[in-house]
N, C-alpha and C. Protein backbone atom coordinates (compact mmCIF):
# COMPACT_ATOMS: atom_id res chain seq x y z
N UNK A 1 -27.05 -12.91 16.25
CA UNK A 1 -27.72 -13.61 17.32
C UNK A 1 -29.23 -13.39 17.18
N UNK A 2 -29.89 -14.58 17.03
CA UNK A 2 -31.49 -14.40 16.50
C UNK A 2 -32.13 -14.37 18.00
N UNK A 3 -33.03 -13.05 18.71
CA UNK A 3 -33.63 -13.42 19.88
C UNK A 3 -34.56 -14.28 20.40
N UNK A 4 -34.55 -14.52 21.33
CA UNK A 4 -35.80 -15.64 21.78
C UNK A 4 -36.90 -15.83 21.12
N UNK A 5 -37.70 -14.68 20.73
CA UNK A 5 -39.19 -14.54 20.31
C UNK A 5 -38.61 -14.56 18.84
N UNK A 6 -37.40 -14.68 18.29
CA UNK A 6 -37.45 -14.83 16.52
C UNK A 6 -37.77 -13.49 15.75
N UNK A 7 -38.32 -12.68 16.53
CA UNK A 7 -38.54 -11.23 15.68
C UNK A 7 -37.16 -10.56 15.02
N UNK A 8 -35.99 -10.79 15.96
CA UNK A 8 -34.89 -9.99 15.51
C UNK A 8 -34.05 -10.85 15.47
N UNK A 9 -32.94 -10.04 14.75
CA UNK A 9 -31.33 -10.83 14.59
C UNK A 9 -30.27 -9.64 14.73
N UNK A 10 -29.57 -9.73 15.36
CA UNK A 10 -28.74 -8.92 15.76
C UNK A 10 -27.38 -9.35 15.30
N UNK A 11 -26.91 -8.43 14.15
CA UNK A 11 -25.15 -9.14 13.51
C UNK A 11 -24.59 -8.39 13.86
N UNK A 12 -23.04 -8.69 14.31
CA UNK A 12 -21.94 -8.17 14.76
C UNK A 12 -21.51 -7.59 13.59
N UNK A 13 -20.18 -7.08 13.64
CA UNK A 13 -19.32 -6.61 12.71
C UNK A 13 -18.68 -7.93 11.81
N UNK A 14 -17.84 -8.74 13.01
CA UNK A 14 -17.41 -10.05 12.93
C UNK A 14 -18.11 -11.28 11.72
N UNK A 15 -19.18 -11.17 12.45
CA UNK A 15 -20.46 -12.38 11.61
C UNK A 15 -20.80 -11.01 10.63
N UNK A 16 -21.04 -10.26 10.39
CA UNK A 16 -21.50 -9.77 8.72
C UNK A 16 -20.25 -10.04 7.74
N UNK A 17 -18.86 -9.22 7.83
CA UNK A 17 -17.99 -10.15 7.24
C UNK A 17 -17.69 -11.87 6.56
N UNK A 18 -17.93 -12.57 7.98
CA UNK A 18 -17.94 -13.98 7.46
C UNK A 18 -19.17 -14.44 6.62
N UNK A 19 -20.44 -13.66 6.83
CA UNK A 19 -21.44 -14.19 5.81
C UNK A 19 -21.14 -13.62 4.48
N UNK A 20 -20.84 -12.20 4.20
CA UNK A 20 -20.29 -11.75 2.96
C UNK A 20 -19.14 -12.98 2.56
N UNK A 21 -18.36 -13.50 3.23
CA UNK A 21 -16.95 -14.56 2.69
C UNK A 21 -17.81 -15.56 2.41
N UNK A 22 -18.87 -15.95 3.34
CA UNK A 22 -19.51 -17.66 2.97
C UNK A 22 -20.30 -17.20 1.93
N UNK A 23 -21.08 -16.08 1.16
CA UNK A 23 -21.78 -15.91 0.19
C UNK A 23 -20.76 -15.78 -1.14
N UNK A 24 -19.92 -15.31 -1.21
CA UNK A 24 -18.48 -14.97 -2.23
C UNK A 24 -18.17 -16.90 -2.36
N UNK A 25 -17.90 -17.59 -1.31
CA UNK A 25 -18.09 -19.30 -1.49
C UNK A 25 -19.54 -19.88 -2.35
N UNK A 26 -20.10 -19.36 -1.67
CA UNK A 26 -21.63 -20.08 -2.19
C UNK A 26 -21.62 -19.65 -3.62
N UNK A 27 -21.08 -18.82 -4.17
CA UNK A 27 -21.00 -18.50 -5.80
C UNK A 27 -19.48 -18.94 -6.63
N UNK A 28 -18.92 -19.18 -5.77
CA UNK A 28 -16.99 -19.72 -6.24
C UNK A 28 -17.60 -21.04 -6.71
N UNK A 29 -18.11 -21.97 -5.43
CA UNK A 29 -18.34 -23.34 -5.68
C UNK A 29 -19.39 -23.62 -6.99
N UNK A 30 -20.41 -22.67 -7.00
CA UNK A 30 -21.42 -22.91 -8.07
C UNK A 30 -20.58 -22.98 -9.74
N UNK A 31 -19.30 -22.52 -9.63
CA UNK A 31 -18.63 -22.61 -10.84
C UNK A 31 -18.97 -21.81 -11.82
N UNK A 32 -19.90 -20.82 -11.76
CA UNK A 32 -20.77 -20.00 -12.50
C UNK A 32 -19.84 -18.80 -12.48
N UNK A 33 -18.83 -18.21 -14.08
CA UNK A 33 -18.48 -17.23 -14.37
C UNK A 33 -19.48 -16.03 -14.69
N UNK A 34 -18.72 -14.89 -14.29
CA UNK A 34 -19.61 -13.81 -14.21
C UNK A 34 -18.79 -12.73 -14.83
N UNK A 35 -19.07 -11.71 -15.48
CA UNK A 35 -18.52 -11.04 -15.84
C UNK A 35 -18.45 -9.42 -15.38
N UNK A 36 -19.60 -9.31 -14.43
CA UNK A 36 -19.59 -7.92 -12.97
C UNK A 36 -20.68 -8.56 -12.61
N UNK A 37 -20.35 -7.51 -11.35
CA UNK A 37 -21.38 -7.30 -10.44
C UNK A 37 -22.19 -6.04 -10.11
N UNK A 38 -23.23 -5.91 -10.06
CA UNK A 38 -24.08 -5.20 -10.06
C UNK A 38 -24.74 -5.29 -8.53
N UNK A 39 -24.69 -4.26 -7.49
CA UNK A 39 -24.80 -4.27 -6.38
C UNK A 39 -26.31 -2.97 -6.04
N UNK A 40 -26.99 -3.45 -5.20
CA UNK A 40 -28.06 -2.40 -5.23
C UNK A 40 -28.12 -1.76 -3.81
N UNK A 41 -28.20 -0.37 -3.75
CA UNK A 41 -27.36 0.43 -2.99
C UNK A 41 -28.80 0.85 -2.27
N UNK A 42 -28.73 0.89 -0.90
CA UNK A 42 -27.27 1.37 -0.07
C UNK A 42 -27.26 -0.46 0.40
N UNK A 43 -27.80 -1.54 0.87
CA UNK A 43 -27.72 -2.78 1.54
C UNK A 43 -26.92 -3.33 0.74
N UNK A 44 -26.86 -3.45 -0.43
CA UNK A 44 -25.78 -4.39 -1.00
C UNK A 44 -24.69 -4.13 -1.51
N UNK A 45 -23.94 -2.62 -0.60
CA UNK A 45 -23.11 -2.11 -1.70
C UNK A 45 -21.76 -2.60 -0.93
N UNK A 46 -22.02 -2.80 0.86
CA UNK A 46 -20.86 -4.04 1.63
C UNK A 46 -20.53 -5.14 0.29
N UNK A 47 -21.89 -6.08 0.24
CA UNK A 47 -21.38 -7.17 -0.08
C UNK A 47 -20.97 -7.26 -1.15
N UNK A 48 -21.21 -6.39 -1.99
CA UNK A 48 -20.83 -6.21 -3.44
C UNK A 48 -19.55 -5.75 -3.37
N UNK A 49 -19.03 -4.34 -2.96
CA UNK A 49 -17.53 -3.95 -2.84
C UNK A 49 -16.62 -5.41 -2.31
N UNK A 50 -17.07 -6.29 -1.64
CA UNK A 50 -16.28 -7.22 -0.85
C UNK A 50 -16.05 -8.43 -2.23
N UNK A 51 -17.22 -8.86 -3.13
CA UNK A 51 -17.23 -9.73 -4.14
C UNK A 51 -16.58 -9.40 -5.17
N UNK A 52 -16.59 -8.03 -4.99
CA UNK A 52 -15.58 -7.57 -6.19
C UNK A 52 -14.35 -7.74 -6.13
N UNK A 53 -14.36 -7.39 -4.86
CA UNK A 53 -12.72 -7.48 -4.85
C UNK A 53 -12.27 -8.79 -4.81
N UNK A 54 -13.28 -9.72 -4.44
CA UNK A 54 -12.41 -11.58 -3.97
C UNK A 54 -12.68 -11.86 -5.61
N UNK A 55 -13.73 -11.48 -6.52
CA UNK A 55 -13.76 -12.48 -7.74
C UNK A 55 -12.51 -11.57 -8.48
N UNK A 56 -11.82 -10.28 -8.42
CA UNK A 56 -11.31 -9.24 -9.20
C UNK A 56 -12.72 -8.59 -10.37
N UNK A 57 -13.65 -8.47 -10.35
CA UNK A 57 -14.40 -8.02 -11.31
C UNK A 57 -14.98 -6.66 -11.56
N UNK A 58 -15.25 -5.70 -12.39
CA UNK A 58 -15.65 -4.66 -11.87
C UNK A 58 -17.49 -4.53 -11.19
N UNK A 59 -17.52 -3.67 -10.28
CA UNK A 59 -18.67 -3.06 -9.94
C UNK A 59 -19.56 -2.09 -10.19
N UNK A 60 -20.86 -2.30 -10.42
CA UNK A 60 -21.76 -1.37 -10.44
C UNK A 60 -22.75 -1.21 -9.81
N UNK A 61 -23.25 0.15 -9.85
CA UNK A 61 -24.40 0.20 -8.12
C UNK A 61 -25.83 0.30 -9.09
N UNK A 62 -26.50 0.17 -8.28
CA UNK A 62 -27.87 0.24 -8.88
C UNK A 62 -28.70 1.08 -7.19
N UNK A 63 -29.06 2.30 -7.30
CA UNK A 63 -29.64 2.93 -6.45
C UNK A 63 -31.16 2.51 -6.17
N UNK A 64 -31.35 1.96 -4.71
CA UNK A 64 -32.84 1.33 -5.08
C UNK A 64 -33.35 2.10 -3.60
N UNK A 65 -34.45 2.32 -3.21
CA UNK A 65 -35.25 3.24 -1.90
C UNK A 65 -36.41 2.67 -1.69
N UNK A 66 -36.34 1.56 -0.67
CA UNK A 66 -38.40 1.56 -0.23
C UNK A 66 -38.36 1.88 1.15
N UNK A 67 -37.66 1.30 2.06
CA UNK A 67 -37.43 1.65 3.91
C UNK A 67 -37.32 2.84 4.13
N UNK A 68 -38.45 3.56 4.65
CA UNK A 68 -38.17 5.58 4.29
C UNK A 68 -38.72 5.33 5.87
N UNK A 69 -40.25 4.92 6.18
CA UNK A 69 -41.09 5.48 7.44
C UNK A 69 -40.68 4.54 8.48
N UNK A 70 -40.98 5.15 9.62
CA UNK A 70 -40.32 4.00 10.95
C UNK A 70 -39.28 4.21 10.73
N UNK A 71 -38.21 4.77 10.83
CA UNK A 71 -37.06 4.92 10.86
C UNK A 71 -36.37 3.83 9.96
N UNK A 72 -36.67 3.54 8.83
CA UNK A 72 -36.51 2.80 8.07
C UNK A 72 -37.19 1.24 8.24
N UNK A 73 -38.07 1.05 8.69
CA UNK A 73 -38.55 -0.01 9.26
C UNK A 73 -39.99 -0.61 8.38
N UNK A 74 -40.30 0.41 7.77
CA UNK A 74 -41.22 0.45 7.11
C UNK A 74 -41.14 0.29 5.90
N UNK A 75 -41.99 -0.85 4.62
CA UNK A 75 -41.56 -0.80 3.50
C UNK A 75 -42.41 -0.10 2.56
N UNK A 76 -41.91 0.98 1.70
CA UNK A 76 -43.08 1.94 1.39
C UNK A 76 -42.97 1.90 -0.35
N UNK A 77 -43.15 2.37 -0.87
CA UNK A 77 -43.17 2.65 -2.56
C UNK A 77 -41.54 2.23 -3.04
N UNK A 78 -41.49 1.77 -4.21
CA UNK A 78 -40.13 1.51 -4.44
C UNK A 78 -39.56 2.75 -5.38
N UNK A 79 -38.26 3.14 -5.14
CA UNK A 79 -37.81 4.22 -5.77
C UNK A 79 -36.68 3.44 -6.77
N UNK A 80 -36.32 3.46 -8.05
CA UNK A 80 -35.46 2.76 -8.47
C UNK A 80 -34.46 3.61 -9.80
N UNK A 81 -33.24 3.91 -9.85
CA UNK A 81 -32.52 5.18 -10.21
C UNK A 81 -32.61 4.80 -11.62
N UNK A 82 -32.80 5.44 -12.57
CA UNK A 82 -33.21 5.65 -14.07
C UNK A 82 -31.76 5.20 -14.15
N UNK A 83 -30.32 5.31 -13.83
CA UNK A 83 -29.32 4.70 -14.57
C UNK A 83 -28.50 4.45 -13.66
N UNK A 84 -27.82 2.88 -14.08
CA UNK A 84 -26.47 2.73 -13.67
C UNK A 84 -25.65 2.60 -13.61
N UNK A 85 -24.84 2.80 -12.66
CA UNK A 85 -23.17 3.55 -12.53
C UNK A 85 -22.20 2.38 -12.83
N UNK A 86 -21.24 2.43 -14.00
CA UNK A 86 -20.50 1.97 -14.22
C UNK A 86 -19.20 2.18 -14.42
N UNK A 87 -17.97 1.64 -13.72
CA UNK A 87 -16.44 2.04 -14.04
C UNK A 87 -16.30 2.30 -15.32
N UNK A 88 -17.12 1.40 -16.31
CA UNK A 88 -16.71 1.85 -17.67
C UNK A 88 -17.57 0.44 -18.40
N UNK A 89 -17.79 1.35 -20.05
CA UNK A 89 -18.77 0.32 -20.67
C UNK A 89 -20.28 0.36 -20.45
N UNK A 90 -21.20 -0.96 -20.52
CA UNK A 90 -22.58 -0.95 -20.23
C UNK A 90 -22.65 -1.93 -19.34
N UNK A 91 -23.87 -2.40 -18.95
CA UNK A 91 -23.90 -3.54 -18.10
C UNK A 91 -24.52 -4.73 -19.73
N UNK A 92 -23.73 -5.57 -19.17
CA UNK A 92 -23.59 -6.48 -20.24
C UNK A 92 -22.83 -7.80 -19.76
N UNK A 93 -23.10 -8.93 -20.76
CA UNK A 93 -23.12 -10.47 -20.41
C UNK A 93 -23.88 -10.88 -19.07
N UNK A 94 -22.87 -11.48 -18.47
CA UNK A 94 -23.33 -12.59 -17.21
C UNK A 94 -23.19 -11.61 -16.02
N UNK A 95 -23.76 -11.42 -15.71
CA UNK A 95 -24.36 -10.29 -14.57
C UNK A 95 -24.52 -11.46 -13.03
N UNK A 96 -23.54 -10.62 -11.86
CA UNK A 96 -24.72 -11.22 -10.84
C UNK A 96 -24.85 -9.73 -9.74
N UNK A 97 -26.13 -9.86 -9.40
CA UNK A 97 -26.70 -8.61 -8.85
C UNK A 97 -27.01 -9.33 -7.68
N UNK A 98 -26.26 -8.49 -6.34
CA UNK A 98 -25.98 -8.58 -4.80
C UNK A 98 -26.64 -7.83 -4.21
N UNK A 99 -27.02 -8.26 -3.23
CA UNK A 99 -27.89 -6.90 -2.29
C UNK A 99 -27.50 -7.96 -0.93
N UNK A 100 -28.23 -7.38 0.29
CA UNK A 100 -28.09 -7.88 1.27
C UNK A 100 -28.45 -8.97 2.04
N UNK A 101 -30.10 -8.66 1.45
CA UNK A 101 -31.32 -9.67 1.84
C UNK A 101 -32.51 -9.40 0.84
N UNK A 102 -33.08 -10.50 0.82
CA UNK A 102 -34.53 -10.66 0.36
C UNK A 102 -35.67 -10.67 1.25
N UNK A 103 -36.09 -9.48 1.39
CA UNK A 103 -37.11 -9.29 2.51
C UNK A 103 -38.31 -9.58 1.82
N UNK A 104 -38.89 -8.76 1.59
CA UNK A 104 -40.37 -9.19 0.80
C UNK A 104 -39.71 -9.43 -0.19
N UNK A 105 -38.84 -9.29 -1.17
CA UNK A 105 -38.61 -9.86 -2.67
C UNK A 105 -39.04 -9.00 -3.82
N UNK A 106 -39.79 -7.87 -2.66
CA UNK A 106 -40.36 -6.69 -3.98
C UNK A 106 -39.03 -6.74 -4.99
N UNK A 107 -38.34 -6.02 -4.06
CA UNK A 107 -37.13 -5.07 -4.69
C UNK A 107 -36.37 -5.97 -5.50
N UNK A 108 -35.81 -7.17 -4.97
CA UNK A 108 -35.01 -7.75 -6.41
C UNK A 108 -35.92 -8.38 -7.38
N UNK A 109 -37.00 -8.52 -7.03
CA UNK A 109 -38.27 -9.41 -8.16
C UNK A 109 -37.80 -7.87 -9.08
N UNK A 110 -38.19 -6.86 -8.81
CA UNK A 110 -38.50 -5.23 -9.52
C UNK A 110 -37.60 -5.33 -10.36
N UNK A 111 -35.67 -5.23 -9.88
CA UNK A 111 -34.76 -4.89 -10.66
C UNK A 111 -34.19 -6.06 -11.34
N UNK A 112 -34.93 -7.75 -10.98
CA UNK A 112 -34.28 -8.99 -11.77
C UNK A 112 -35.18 -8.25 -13.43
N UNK A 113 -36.94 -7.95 -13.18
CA UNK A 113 -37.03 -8.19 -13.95
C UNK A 113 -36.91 -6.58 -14.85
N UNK A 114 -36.61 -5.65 -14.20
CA UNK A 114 -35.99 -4.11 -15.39
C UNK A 114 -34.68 -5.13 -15.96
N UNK A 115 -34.14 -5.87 -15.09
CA UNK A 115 -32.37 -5.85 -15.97
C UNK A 115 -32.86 -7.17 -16.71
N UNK A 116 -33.62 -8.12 -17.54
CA UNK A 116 -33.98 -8.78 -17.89
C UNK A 116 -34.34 -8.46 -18.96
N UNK A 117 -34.90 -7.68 -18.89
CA UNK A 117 -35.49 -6.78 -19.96
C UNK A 117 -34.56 -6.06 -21.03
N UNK A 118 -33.38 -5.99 -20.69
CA UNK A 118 -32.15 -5.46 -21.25
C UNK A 118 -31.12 -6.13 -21.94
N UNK A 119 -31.38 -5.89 -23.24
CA UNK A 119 -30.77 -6.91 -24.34
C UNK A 119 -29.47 -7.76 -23.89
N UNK A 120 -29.18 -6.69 -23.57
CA UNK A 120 -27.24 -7.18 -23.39
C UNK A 120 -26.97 -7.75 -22.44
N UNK A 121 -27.53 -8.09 -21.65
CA UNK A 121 -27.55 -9.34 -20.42
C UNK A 121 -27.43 -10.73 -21.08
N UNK A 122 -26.76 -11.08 -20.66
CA UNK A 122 -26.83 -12.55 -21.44
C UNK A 122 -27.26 -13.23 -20.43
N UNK A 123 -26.64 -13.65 -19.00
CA UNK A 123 -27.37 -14.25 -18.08
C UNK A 123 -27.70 -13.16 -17.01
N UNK A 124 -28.21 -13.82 -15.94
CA UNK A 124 -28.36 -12.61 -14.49
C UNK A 124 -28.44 -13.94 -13.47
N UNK A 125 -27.90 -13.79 -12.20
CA UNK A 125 -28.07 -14.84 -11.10
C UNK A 125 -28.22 -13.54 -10.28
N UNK A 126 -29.15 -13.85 -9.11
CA UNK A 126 -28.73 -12.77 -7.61
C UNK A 126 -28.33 -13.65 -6.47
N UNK A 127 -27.68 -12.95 -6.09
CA UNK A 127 -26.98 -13.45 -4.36
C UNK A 127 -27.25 -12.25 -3.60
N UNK A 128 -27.62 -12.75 -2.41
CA UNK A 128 -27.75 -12.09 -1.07
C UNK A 128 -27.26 -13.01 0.01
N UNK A 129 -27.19 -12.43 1.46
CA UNK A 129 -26.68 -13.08 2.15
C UNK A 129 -27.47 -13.97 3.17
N UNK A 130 -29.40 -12.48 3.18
CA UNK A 130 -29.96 -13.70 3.75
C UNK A 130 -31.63 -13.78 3.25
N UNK A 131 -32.15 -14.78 2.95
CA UNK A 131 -33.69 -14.95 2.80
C UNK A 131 -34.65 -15.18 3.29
N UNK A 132 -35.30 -13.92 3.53
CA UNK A 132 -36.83 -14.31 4.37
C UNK A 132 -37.56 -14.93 4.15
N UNK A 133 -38.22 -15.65 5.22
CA UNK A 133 -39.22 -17.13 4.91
C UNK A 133 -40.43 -16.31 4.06
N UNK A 134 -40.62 -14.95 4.02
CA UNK A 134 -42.12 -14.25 3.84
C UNK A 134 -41.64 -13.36 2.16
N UNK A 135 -40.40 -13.56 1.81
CA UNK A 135 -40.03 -13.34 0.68
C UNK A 135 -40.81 -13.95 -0.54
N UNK A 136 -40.98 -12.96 -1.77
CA UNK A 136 -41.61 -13.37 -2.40
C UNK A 136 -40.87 -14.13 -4.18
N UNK A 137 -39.34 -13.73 -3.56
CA UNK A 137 -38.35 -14.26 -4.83
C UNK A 137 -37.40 -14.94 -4.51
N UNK A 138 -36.89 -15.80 -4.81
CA UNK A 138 -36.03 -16.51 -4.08
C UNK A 138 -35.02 -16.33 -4.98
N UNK A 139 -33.87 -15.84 -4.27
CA UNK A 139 -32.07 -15.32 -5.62
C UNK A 139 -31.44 -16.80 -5.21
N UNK A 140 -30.51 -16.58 -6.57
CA UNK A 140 -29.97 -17.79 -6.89
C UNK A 140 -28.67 -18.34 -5.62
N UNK A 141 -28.38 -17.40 -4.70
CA UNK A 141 -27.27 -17.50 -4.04
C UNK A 141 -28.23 -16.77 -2.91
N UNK A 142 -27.62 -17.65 -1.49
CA UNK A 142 -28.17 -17.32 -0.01
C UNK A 142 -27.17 -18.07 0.97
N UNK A 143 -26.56 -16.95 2.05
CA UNK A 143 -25.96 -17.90 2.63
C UNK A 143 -27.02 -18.38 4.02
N UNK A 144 -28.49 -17.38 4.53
CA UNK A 144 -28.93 -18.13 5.40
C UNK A 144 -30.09 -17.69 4.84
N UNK A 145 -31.14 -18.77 5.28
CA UNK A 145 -32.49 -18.72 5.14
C UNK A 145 -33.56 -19.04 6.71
N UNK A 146 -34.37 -17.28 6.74
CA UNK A 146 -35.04 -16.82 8.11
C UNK A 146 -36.21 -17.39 7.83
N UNK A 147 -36.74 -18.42 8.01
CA UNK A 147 -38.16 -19.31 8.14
C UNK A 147 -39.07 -17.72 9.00
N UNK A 148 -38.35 -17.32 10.24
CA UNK A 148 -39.00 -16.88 10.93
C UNK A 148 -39.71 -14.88 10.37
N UNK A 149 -38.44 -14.94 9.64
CA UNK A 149 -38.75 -13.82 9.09
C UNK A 149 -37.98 -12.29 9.92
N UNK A 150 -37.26 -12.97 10.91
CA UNK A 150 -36.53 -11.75 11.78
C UNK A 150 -36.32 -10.28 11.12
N UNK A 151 -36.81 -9.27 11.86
CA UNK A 151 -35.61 -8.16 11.41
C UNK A 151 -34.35 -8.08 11.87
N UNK A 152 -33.53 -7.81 10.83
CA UNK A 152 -32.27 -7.65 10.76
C UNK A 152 -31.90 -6.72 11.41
N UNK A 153 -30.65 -6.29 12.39
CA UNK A 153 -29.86 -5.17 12.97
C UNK A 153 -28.64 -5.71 12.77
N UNK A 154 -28.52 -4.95 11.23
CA UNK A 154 -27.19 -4.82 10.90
C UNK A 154 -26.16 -3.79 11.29
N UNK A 155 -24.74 -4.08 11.65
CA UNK A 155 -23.72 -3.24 12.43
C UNK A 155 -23.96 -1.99 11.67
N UNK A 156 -23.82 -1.23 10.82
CA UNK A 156 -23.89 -0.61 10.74
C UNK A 156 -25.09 0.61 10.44
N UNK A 157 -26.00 0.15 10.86
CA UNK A 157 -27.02 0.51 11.38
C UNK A 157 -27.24 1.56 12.55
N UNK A 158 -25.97 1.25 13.44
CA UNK A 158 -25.37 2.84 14.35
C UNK A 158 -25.49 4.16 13.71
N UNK A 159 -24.91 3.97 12.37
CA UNK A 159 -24.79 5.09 12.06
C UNK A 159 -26.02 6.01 11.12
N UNK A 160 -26.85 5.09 11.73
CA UNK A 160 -28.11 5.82 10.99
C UNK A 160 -28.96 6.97 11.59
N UNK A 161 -28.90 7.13 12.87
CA UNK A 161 -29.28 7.77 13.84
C UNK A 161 -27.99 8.81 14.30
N UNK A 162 -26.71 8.50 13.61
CA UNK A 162 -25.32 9.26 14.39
C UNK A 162 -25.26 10.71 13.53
N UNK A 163 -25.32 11.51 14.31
CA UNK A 163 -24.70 12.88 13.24
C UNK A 163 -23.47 13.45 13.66
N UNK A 164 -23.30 14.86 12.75
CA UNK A 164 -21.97 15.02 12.88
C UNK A 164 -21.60 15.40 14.70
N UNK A 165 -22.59 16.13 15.43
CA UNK A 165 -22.20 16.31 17.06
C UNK A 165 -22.20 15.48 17.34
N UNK A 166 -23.06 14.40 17.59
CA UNK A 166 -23.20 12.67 18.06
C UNK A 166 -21.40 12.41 17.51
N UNK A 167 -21.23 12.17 16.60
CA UNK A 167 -19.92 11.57 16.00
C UNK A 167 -18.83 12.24 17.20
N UNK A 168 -18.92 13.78 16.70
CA UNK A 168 -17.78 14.67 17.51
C UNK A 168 -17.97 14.12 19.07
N UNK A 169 -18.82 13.84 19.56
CA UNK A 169 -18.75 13.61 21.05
C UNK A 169 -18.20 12.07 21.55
N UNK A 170 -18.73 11.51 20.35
CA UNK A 170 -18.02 9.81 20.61
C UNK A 170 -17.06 9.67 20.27
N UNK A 171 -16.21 10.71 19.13
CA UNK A 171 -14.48 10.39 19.07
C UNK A 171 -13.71 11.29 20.30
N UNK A 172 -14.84 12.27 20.80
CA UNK A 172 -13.67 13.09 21.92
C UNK A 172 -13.98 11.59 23.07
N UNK A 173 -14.82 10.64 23.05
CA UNK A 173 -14.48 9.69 24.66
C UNK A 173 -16.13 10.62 25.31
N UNK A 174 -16.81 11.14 24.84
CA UNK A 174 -18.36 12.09 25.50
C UNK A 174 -19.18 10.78 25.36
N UNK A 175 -20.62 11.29 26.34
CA UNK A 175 -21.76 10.20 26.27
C UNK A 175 -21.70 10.25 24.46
């Protein structure tokens, strides 16, 4: 639910699901075989575990860090993990690399063009689920596009602030 003033968007549990299913469509219909997925962690590792499992393909994470200050609100230096994690093999052929959103575009502009750079790619497409109007890359797959530029409050976003007493007090039924 995008608020009045357009600054925010607020997703349920419900609606993040169905946009992960309409983004897994938005790449079925494109007819474009892929041979994994490459998901960049921690925002795209939902939609990626979910694509994996609807195309059957294997997964790999790619560890990426800029939202540190403001309680993650803030976009600061990009941190990006020297290697990635694979069930087995290299990352190789037709690649599509998932994340959540394209906010500024730093971050997938950064890792389209490290994994580009890497012989054994034969192609690369990215999908996310949504694109900011103030983005500076546009991925090949989007299921919505924010003209306005909203921040996102994604469901699970609760648990960013929850610790283990917080937890213990909300499964005993406590404030």
């Amino acid at each position: 639910m995008l608020t009045d003033d357009g600054k925010h968007l607020y997703v349920a549990w419900d609606e993040y699901h169905l946009l992960i299913e309409r983004l897994a469509m938005e790449v079925h219909r494109s007819g474009w075989e892929f041979d994994l997925i490459l998901c960049l962690a921690r925002g795209g590792m939902r939609p990626g575990d979910v694509l994996s499992r609807i195309f059957d393909k294997p997964l790999g994470i790619l560890a990426t860090s800029s939202y540190r200050a403001g309680e993650g609100t803030i976009q600061g230096r990009l941190d990006m993990a020297q290697y990635i994690t694979l069930p087995k093999g290299e990352l190789a052929g037709r690649v599509l690399l998932v994340d959540d959103l394209a906010d500024t575009g730093v971050t997938l502009k950064a890792v389209v063009d490290r994994l580009r750079g890497m012989p054994a790619i034969g192609e690369l497409r990215s999908a996310v689920i949504w694109v900011k109007g103030v983005s500076s890359y546009q991925p090949d797959y989007a299921v919505e596009h924010l003209p306005t530029s909203p921040w996102i409050h994604q469901p699970f976003e609760e648990y960013d602030a929850l610790r283990p007493d917080g937890l213990a007090r909300k499964l005993s039924g406590g404030a």
